[in-house]
Structure formats: C-alpha cells, structure tokens
N, C-alpha and C. Protein backbone atom coordinates (compact mmCIF):
# COMPACT_ATOMS: atom_id res chain seq x y z
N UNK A 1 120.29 68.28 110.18
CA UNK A 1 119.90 68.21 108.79
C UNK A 1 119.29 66.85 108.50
N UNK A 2 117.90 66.84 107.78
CA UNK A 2 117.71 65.57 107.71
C UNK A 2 117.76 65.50 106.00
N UNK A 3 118.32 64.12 106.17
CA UNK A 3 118.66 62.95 104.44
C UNK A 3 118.04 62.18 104.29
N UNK A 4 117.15 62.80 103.21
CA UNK A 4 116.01 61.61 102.57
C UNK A 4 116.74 60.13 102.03
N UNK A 5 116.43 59.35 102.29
CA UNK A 5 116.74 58.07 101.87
C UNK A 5 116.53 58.15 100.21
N UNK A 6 116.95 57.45 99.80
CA UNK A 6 116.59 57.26 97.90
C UNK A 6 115.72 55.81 98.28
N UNK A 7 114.39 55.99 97.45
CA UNK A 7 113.45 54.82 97.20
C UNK A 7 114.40 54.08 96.58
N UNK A 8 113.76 52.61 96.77
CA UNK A 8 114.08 51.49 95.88
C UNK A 8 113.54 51.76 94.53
N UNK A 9 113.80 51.87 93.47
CA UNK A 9 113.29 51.66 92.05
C UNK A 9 112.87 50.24 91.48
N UNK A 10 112.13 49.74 91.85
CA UNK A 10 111.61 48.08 90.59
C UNK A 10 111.76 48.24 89.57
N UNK A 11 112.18 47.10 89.00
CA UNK A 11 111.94 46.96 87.49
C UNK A 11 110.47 46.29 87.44
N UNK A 12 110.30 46.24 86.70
CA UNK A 12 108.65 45.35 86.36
C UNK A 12 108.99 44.30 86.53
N UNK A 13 110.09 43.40 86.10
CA UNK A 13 109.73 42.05 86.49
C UNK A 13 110.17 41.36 87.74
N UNK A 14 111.01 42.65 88.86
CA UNK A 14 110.73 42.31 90.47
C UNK A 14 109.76 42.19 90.72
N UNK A 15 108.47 43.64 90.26
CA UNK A 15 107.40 44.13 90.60
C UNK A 15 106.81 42.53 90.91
N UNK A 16 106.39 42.08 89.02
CA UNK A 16 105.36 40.94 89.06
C UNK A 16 106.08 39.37 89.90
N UNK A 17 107.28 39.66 90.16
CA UNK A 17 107.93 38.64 91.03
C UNK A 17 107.14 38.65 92.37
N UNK A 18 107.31 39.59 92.88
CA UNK A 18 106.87 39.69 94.08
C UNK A 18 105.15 39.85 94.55
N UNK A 19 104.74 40.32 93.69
CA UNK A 19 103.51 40.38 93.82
C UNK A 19 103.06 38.95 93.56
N UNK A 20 103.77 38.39 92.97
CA UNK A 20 102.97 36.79 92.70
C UNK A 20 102.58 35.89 94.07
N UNK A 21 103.69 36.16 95.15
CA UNK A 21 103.57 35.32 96.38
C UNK A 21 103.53 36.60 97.65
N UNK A 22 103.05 38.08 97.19
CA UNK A 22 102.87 39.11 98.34
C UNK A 22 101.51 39.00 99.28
N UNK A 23 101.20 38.89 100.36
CA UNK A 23 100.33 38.90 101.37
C UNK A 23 99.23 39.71 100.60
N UNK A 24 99.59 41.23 100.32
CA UNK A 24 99.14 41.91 100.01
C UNK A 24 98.68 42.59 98.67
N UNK A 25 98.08 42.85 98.08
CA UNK A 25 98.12 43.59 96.36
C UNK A 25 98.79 44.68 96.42
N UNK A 26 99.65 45.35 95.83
CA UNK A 26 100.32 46.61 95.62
C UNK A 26 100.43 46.87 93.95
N UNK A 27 99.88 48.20 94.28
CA UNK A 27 100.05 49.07 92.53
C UNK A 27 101.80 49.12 92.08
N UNK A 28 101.74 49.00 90.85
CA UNK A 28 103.06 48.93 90.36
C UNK A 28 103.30 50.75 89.55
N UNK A 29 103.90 51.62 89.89
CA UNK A 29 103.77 53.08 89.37
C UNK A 29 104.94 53.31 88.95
N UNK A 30 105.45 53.10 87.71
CA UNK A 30 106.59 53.32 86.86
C UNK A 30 108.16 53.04 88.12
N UNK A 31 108.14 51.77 88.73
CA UNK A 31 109.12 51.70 89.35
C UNK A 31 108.92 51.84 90.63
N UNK A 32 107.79 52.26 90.93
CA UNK A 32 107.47 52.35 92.58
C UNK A 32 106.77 51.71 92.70
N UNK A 33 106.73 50.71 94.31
CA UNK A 33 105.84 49.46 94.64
C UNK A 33 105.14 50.54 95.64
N UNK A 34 103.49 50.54 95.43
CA UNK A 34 103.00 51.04 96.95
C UNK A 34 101.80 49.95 97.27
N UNK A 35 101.67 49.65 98.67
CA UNK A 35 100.58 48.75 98.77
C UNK A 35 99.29 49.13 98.86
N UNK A 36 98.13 48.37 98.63
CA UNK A 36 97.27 49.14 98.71
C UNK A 36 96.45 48.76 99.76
N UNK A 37 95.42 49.75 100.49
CA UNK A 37 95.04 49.62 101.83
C UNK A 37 93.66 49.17 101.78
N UNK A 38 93.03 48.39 102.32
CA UNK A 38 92.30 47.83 102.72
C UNK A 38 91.38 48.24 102.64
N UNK A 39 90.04 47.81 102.43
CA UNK A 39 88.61 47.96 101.87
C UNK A 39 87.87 47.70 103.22
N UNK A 40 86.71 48.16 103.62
CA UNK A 40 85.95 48.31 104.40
C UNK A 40 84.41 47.42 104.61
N UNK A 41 83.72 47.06 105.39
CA UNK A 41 82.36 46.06 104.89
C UNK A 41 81.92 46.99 103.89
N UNK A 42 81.24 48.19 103.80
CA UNK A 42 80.52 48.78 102.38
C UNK A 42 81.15 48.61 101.53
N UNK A 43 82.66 49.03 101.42
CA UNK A 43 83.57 48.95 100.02
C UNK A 43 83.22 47.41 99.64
N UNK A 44 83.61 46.55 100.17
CA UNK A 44 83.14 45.06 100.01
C UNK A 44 81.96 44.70 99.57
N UNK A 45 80.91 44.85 100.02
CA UNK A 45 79.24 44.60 99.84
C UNK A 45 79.06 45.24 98.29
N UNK A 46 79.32 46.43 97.49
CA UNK A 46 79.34 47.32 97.13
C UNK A 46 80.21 46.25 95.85
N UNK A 47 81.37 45.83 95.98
CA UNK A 47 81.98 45.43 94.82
C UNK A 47 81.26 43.79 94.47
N UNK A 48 80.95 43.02 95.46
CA UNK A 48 80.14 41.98 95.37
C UNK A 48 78.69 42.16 95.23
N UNK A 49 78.17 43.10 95.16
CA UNK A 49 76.33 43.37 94.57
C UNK A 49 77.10 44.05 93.06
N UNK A 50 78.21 44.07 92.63
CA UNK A 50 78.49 44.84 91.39
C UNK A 50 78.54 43.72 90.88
N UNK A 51 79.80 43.02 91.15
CA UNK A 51 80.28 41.46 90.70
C UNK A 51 79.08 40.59 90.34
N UNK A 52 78.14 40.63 91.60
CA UNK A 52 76.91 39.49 91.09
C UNK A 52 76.10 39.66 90.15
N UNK A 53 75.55 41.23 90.31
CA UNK A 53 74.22 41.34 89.58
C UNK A 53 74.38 41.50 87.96
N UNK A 54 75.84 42.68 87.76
CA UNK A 54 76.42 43.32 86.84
C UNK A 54 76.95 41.24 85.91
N UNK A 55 77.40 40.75 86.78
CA UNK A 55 77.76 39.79 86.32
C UNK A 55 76.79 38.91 85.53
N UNK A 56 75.88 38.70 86.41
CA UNK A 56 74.39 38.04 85.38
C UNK A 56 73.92 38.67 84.89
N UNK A 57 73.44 39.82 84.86
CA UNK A 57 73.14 40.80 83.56
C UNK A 57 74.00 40.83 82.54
N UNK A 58 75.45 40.42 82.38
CA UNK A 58 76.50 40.48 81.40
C UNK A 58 76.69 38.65 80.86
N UNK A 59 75.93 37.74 81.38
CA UNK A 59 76.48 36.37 81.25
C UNK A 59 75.65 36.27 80.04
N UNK A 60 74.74 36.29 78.91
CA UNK A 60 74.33 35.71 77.63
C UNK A 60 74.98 36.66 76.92
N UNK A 61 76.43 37.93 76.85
CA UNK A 61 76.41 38.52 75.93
C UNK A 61 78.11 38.31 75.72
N UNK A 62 79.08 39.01 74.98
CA UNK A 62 80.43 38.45 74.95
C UNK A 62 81.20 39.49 75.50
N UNK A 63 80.77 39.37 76.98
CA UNK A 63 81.68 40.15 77.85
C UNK A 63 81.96 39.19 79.01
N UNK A 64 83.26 39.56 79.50
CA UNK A 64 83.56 39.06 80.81
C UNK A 64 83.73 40.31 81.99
N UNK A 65 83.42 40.06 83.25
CA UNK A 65 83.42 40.60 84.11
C UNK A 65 84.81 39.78 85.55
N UNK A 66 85.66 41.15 85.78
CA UNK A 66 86.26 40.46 86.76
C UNK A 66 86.45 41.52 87.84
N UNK A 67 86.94 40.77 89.31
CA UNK A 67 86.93 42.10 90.37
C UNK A 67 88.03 42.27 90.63
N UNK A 68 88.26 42.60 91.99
CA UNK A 68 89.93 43.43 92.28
C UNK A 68 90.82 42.84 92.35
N UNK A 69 90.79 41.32 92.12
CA UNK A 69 91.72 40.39 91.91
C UNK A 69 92.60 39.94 91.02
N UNK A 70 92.80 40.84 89.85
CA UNK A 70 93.33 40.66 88.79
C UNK A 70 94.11 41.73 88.52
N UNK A 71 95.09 41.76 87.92
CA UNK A 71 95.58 43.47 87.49
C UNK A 71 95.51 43.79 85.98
N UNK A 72 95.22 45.32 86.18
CA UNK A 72 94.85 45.61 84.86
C UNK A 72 97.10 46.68 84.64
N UNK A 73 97.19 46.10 84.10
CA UNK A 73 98.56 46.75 82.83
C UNK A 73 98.25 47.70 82.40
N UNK A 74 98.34 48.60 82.46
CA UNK A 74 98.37 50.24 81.97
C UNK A 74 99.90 50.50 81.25
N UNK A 75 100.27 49.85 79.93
CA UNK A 75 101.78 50.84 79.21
C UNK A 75 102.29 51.79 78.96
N UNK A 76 101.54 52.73 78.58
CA UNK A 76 101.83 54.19 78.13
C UNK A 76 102.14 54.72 79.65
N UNK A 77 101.56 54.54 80.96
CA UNK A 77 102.40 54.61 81.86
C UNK A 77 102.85 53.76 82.88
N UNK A 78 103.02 52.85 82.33
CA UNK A 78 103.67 51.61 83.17
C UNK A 78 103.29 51.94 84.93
N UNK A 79 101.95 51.24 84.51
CA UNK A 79 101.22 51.30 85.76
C UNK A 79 100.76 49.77 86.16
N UNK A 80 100.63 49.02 87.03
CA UNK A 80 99.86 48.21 87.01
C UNK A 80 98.93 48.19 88.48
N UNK A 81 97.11 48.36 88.45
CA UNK A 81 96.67 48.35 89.01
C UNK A 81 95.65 47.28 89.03
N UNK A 82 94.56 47.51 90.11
CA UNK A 82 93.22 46.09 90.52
C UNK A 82 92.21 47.33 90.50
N UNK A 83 91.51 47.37 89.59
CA UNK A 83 90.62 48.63 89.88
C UNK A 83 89.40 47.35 90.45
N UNK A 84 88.32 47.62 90.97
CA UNK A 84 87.80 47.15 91.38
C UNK A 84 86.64 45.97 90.82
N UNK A 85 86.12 46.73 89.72
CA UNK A 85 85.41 45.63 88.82
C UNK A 85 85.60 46.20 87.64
N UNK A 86 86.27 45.29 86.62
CA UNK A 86 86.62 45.02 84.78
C UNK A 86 85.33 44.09 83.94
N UNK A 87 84.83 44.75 82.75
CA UNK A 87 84.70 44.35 82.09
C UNK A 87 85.37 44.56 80.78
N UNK A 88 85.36 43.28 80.05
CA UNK A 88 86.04 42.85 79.19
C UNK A 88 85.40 42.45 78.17
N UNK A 89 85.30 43.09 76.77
CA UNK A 89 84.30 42.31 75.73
C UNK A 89 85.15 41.36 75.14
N UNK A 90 84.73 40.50 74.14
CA UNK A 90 85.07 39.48 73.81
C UNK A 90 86.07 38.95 73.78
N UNK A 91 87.38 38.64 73.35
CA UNK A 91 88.29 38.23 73.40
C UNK A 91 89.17 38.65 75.32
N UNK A 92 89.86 38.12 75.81
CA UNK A 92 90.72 38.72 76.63
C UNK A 92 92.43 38.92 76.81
N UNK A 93 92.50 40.06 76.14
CA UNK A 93 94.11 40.37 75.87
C UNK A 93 94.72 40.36 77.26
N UNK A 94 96.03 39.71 77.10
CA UNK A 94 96.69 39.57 78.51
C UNK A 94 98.49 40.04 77.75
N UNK A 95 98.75 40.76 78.97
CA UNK A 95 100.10 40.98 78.93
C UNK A 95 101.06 39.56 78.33
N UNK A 96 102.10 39.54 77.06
CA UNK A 96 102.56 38.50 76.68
C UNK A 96 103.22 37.79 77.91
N UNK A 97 102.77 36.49 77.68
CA UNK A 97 103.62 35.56 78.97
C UNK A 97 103.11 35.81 80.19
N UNK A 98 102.16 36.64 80.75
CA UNK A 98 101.30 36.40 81.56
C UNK A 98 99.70 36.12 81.54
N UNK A 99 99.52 35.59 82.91
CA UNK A 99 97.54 35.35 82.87
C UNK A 99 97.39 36.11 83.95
N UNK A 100 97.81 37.35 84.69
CA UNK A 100 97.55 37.54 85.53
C UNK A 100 97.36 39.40 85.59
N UNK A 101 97.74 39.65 84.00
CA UNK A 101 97.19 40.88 83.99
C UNK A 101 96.86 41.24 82.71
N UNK A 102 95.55 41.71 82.47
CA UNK A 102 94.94 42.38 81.48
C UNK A 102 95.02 43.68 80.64
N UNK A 103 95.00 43.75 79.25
CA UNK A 103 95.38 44.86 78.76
C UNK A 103 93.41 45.82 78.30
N UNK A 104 92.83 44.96 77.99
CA UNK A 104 91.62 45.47 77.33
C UNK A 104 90.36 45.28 78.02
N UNK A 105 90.08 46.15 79.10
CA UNK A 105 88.95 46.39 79.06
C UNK A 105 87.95 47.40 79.07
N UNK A 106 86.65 47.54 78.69
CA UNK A 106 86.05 48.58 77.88
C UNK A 106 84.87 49.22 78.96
N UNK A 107 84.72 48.57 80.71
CA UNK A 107 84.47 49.02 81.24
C UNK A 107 85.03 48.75 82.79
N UNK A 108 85.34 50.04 83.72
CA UNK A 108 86.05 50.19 84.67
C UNK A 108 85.20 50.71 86.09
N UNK A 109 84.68 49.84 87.26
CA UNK A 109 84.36 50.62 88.41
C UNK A 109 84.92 50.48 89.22
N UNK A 110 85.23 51.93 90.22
CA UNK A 110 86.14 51.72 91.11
C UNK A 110 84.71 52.63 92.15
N UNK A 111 85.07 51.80 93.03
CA UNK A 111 84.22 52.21 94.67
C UNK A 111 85.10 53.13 95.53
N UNK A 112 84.50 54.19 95.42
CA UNK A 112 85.87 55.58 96.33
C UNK A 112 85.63 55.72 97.49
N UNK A 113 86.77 55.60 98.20
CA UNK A 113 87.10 55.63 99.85
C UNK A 113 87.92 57.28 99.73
N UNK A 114 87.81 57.56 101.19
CA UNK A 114 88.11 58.85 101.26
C UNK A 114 89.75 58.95 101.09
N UNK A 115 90.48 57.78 101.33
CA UNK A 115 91.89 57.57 100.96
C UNK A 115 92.40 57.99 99.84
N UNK A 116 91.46 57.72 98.55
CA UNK A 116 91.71 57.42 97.37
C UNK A 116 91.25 57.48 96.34
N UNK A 117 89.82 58.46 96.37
CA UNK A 117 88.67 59.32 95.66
C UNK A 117 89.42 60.21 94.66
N UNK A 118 90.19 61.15 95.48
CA UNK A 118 91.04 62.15 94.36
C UNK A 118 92.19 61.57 93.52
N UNK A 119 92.50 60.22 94.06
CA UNK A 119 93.49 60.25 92.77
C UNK A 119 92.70 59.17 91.77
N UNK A 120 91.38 58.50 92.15
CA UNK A 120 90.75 57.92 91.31
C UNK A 120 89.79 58.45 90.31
N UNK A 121 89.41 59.47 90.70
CA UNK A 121 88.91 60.68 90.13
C UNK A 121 89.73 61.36 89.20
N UNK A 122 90.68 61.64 89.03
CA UNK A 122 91.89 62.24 88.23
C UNK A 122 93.00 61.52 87.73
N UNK A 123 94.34 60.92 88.38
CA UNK A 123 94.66 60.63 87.82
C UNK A 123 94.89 58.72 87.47
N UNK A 124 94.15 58.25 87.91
CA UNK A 124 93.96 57.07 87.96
C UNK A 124 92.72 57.35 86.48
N UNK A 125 92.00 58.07 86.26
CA UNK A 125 90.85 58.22 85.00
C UNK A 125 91.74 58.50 83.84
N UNK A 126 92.82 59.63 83.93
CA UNK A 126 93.70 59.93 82.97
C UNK A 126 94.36 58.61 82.57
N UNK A 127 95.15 57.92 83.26
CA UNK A 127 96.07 56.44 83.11
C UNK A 127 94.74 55.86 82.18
N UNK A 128 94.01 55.80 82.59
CA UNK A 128 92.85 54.25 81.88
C UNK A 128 92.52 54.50 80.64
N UNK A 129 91.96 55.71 80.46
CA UNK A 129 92.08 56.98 79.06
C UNK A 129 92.64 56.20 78.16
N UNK A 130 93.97 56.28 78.49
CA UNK A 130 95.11 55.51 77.40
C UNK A 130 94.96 54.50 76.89
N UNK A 131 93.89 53.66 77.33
CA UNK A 131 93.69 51.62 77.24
C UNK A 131 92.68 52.09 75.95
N UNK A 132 93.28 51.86 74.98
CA UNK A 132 92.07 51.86 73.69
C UNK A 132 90.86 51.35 73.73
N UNK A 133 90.82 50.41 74.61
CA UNK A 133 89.12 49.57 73.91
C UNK A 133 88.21 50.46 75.59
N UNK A 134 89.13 50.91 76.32
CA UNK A 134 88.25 51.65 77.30
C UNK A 134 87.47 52.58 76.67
N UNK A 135 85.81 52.46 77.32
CA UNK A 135 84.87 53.38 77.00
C UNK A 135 84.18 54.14 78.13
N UNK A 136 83.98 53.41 79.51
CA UNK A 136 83.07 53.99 80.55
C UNK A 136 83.50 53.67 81.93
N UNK A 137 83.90 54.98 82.80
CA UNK A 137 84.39 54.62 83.88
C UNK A 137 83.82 55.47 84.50
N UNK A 138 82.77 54.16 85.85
CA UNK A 138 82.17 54.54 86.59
C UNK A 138 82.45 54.47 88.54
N UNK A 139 82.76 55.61 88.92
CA UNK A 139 82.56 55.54 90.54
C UNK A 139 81.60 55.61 91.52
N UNK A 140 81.77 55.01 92.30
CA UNK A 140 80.55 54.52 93.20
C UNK A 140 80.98 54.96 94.94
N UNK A 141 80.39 56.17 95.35
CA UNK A 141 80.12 56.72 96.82
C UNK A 141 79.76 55.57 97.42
N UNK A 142 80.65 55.49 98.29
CA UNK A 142 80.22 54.18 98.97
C UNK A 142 79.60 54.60 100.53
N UNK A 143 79.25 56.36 100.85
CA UNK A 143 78.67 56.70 101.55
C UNK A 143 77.14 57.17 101.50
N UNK A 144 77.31 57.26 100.40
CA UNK A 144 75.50 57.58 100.18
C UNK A 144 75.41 57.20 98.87
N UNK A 145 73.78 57.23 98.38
CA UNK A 145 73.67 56.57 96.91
C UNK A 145 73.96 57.83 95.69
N UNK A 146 75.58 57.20 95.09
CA UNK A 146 75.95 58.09 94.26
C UNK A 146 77.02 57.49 93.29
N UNK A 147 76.32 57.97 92.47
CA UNK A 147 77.26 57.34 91.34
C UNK A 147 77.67 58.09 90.38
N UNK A 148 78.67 58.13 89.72
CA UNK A 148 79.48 59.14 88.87
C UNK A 148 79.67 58.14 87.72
N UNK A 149 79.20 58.80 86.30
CA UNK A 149 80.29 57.80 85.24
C UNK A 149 80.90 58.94 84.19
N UNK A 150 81.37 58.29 83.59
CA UNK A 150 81.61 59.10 82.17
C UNK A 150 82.08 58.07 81.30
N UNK A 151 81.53 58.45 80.28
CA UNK A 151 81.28 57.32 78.61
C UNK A 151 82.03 58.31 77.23
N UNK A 152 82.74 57.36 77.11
CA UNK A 152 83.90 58.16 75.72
C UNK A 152 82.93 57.98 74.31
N UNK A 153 82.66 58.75 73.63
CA UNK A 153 81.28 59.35 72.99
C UNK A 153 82.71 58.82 71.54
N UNK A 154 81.74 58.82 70.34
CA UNK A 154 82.25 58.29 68.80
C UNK A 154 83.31 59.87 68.95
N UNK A 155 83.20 60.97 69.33
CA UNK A 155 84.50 61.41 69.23
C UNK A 155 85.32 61.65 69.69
N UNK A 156 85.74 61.01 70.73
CA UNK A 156 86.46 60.74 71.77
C UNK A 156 86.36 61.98 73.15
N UNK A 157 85.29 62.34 72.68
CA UNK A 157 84.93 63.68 74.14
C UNK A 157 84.49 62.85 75.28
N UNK A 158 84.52 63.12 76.63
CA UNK A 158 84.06 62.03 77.75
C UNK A 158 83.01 62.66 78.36
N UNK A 159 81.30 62.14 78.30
CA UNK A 159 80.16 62.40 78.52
C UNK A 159 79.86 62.52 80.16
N UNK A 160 79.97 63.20 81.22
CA UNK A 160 79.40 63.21 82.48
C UNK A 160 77.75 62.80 82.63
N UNK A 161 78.02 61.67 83.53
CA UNK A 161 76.61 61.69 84.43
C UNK A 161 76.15 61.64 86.03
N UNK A 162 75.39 61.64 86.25
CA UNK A 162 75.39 61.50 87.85
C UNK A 162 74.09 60.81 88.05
N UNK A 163 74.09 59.89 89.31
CA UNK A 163 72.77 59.34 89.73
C UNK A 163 72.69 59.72 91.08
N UNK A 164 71.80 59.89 91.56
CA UNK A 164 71.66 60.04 92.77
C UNK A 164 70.20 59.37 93.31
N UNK A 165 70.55 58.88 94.88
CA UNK A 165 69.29 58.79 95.32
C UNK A 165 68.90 56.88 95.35
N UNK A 166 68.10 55.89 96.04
CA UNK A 166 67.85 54.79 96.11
C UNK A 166 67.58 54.66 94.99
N UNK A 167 66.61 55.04 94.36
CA UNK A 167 65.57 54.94 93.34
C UNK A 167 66.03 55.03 91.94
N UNK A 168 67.33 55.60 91.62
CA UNK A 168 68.34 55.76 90.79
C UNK A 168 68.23 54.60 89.56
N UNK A 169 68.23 54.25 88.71
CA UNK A 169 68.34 53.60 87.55
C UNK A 169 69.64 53.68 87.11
N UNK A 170 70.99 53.21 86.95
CA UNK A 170 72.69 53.41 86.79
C UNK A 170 72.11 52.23 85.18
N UNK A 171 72.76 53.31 84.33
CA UNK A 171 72.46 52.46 82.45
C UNK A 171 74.15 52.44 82.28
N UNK A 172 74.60 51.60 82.37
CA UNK A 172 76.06 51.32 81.68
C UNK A 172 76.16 51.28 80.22
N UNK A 173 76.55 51.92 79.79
CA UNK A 173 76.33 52.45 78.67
C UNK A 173 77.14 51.05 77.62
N UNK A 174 78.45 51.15 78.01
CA UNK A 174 79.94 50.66 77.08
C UNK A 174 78.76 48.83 77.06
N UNK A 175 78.47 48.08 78.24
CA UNK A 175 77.80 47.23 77.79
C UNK A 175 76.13 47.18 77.84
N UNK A 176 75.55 48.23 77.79
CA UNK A 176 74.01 47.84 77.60
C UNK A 176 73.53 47.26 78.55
N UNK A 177 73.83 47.54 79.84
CA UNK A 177 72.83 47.27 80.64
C UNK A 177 72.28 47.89 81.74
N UNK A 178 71.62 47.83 82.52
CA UNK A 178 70.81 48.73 83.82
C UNK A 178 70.97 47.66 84.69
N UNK A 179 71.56 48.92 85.66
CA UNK A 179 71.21 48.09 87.48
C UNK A 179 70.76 49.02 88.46
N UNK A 180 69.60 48.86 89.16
CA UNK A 180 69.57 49.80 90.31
C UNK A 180 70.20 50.24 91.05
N UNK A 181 70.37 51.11 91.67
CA UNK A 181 70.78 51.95 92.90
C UNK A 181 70.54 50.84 93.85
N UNK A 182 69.07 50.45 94.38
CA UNK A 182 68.97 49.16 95.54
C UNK A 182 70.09 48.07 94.96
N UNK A 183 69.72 47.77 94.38
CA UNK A 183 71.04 46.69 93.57
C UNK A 183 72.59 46.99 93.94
N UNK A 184 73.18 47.88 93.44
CA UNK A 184 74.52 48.52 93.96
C UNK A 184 74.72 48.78 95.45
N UNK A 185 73.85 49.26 96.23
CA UNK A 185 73.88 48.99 97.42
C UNK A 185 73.12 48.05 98.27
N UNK A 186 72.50 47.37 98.06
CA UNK A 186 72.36 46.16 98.59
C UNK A 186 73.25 45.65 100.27
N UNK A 187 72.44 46.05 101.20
CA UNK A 187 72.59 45.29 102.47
C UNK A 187 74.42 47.12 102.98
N UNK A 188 74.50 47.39 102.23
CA UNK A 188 75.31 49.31 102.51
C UNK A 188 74.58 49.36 103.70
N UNK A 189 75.27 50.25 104.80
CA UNK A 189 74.50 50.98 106.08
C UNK A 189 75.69 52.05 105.95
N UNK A 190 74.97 53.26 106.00
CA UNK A 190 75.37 54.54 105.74
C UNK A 190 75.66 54.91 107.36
N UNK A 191 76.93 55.71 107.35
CA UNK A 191 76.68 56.05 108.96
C UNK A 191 76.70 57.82 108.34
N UNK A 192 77.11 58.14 109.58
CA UNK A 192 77.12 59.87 109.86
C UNK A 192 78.14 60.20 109.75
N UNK A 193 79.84 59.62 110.07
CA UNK A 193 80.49 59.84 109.38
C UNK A 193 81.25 58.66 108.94
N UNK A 194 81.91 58.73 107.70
CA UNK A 194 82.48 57.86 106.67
C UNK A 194 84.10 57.61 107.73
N UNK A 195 84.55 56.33 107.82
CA UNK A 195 85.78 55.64 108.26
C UNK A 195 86.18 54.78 107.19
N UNK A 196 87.17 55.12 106.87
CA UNK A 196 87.82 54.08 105.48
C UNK A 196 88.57 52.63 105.96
C-alpha cells in the first residue's frame, strides 16, 4: 500500500522569507511553494527584445515596465507569481511593508513554453483577471511568430486577438503602443521541434 506524504503548507510570510535568499524563484499558490523551471535562449531573447524595445517605447509616458524579476501578489487568490514582463501605469502599488512585490499592473506578458502554456493560458489569465487596474494580457509563442492577447473592453468582456507571421504589427492596446513581430523576435531561431 502506498502513503502519500502530507505537503508542507507555508504561510506567506515563510513563503517571502525564503524566497528572499532562494537560489531559485518559486510561485507562492495559497500555501504551496513550487519552483519554477528554467527558461531557454528564445524564452530569454524574447523577454529582453520585450524589456528593451517595449521599454523605450513606454519611457516619455507614466508607465513603468518590469521583467521576471519581481513578483506580482495576486490576493483574491493568494498567489504570488514573476510573470514575465509588467507594466505598470503611474503610481506603483506594492504589497504593505514590502518592495519586492507588486499589486497593480495594467499590462501582463508571459512567453509560453510547452511546460506551462496551459496553465498560462487559463488559469494563471483567470488569477490576473482579479488585479483591478489589469487590462491586457498578452502571450508570446516562442516557437514561431505568434502572439495571442486579450484587452478587457469598458465592459469588462475580454477582446481576442491574434498576430501571426514576421511581418505582424502587435498594438498593445492597455498602453498605446506598437512593436513588430521582427522586434519581439529579434535574433529567435526556430527549430523543428520545440525543447523547453
């Protein structure tokens, strides 16, 4: 007969204990620590042509832009994750008594690996939902040129789009700006099949 072990349960403030001096980043999921696995050269290239370009296209207006290095606080389900690149309009709300995780931001991209596509796609989109000043959360195929967003419309319905293709024009809606497809992938080499 086999006996499942009982998980450890965290409280949140082991969680942010440990994560402060952990090797690694790990999502915080209502009491469960899981770590998270490692990014690939495209996943990489892919969040740094986001970070740069997205970043100077956003520097004369009152947004901030940050990447997977920060955690975003999710309450309604006491989540805490690093989605990959945050923007943030003007002010930046931070969890009380910390600088190390964010409550408000109004745009979210996450770059999908085959690890972690379906739950970023679903329920990682549902969790973010909940962040009030969120408006547009966009994913980025990091195997071919493809991009997915959806933009929370004045009545709170969530608008689908798709880009496809080099030549692609990606309009971020939540801050007003355009970046190419060449842009987003920038120096990407596509193979034949995808390794995460």
């Amino acid at each position: 007969m086999l006996v499942q072990s009982k998980q450890k349960i965290y409280t949140l403030d082991e969680y942010r204990e440990l994560e402060e001096t952990a090797e690694f980043r790990h999502e915080y999921r209502d009491g469960e620590i899981v770590q998270l696995s490692g990014g690939n050269i495209n996943h990489s290239r892919i969040i740094l042509n986001l970070s740069r370009v997205l970043g100077n296209l956003l520097e004369e207006n009152s947004y901030e832009l940050f990447h997977n290095d920060l955690r975003l606080w999710i309450p309604r389900y006491r989540r805490g994750t690093y989605p990959d690149v945050m923007v943030v309009e003007g002010e930046l709300v931070c969890t009380e008594g910390r600088k190390d995780e964010i409550l408000n931001p109004v745009l979210i991209v996450e770059v999908l690996s085959k690890s972690t596509k379906d739950f970023d796609k679903e329920d990682k989109f549902r969790f973010y939902r909940s962040i009030p000043e969120f408006r547009e959360y966009v994913l980025v195929n990091q195997s071919e040129f493809l991009v997915t967003q959806y933009i929370k419309t004045e009545s709170n319905d969530w608008l689908f789009r798709e880009y496809e293709g080099e030549s692609a024009i990606v309009s971020f809606a939540s801050v007003e700006v355009q970046m190419s497809m060449s842009d987003i992938y920038e120096l990407v080499v596509f193979e034949t099949q995808e390794s995460d």
